[in-house]
C-alpha atoms as a PDB file:
ATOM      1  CA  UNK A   1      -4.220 -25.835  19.458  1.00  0.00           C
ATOM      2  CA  UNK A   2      -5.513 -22.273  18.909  1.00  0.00           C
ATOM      3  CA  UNK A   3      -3.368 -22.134  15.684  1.00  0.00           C
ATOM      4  CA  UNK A   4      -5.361 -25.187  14.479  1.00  0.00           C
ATOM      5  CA  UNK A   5      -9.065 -23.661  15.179  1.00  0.00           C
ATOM      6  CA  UNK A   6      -8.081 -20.102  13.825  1.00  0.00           C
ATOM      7  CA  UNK A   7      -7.126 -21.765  10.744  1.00  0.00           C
ATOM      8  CA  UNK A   8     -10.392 -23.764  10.663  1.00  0.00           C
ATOM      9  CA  UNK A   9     -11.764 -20.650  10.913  1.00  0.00           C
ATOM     10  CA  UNK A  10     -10.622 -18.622   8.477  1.00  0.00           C
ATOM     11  CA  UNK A  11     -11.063 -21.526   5.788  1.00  0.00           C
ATOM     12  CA  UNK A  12     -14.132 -21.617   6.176  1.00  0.00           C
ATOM     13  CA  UNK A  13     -15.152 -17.834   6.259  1.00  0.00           C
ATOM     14  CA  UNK A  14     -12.643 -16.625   3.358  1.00  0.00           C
ATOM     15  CA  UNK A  15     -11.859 -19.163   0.621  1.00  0.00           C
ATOM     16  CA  UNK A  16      -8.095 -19.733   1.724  1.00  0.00           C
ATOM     17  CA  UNK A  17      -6.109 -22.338   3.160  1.00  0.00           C
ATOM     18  CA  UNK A  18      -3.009 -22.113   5.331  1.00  0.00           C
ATOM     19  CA  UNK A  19       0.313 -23.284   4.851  1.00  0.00           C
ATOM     20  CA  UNK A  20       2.245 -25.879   7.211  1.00  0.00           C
ATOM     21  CA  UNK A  21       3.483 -23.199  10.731  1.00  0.00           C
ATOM     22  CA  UNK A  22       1.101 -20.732   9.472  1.00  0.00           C
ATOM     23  CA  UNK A  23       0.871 -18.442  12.097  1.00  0.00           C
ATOM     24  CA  UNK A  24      -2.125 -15.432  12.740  1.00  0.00           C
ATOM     25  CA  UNK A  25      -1.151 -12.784   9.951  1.00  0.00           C
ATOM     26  CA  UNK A  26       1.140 -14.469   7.391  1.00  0.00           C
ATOM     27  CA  UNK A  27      -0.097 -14.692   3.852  1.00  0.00           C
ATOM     28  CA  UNK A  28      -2.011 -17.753   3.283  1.00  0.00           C
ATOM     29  CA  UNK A  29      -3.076 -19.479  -0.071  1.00  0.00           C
ATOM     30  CA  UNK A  30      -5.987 -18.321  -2.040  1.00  0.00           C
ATOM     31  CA  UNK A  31      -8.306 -21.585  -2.848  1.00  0.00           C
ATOM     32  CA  UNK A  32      -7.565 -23.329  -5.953  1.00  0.00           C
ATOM     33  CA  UNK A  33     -10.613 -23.523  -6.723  1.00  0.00           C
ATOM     34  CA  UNK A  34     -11.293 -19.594  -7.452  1.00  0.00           C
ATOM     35  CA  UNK A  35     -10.281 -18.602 -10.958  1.00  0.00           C
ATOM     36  CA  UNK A  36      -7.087 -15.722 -10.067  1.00  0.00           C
ATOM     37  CA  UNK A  37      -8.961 -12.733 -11.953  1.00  0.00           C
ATOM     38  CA  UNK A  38     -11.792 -13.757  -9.089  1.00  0.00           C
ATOM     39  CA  UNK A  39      -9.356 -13.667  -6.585  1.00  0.00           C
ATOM     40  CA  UNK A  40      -8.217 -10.019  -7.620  1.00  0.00           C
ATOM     41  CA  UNK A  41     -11.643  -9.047  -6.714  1.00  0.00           C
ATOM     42  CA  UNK A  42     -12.528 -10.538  -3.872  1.00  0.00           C
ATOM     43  CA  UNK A  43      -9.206 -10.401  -1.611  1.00  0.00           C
ATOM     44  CA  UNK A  44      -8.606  -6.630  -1.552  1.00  0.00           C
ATOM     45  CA  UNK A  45      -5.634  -6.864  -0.065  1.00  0.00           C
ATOM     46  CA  UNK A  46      -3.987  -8.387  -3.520  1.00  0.00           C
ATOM     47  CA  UNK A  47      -3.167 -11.527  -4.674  1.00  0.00           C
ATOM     48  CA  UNK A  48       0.261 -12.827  -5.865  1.00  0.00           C
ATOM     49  CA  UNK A  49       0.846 -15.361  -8.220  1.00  0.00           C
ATOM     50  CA  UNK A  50       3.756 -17.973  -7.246  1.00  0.00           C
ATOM     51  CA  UNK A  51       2.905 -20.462 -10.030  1.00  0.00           C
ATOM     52  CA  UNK A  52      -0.524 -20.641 -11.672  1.00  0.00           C
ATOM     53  CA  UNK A  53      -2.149 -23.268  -9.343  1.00  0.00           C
ATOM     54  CA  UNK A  54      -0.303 -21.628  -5.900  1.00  0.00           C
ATOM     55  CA  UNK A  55      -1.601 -18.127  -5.370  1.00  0.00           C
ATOM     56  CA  UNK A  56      -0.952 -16.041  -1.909  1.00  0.00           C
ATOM     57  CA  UNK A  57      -2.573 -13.367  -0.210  1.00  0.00           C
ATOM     58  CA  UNK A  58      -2.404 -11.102   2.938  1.00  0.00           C
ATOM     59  CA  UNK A  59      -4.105 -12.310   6.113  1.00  0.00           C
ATOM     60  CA  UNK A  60      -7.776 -11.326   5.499  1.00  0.00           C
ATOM     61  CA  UNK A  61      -8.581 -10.860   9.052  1.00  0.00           C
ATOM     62  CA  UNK A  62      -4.924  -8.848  10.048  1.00  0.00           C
END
């Protein structure tokens, strides 16, 4: 249950979503609706590009 409301939580604060068994500090997917030179900018952390449309990133709040 807690994995369920802190991934609530951080979708709605920081633009991501979570994977299936995400758990508190894996990478998680930038939004697909933020254009990937965006996403460079606003996750500081980095951004890596799987395919065009599936885009990860570090844990903002880790």
């Amino acid at each position: 249950m807690l994995r369920v409301v802190d991934s609530l939580q951080l979708t709605a604060y920081h633009k991501v979503a979570t994977p299936a068994n995400w758990e508190h500090g894996q990478d998680v997917v930038v939004s697909p609706s933020i254009p990937t030179e965006e996403a460079k900018t606003l996750f500081e952390k980095g951004v890596k590009e799987v395919k065009p449309y599936l885009r990860l990133t570090p844990d903002p709040t880790a």
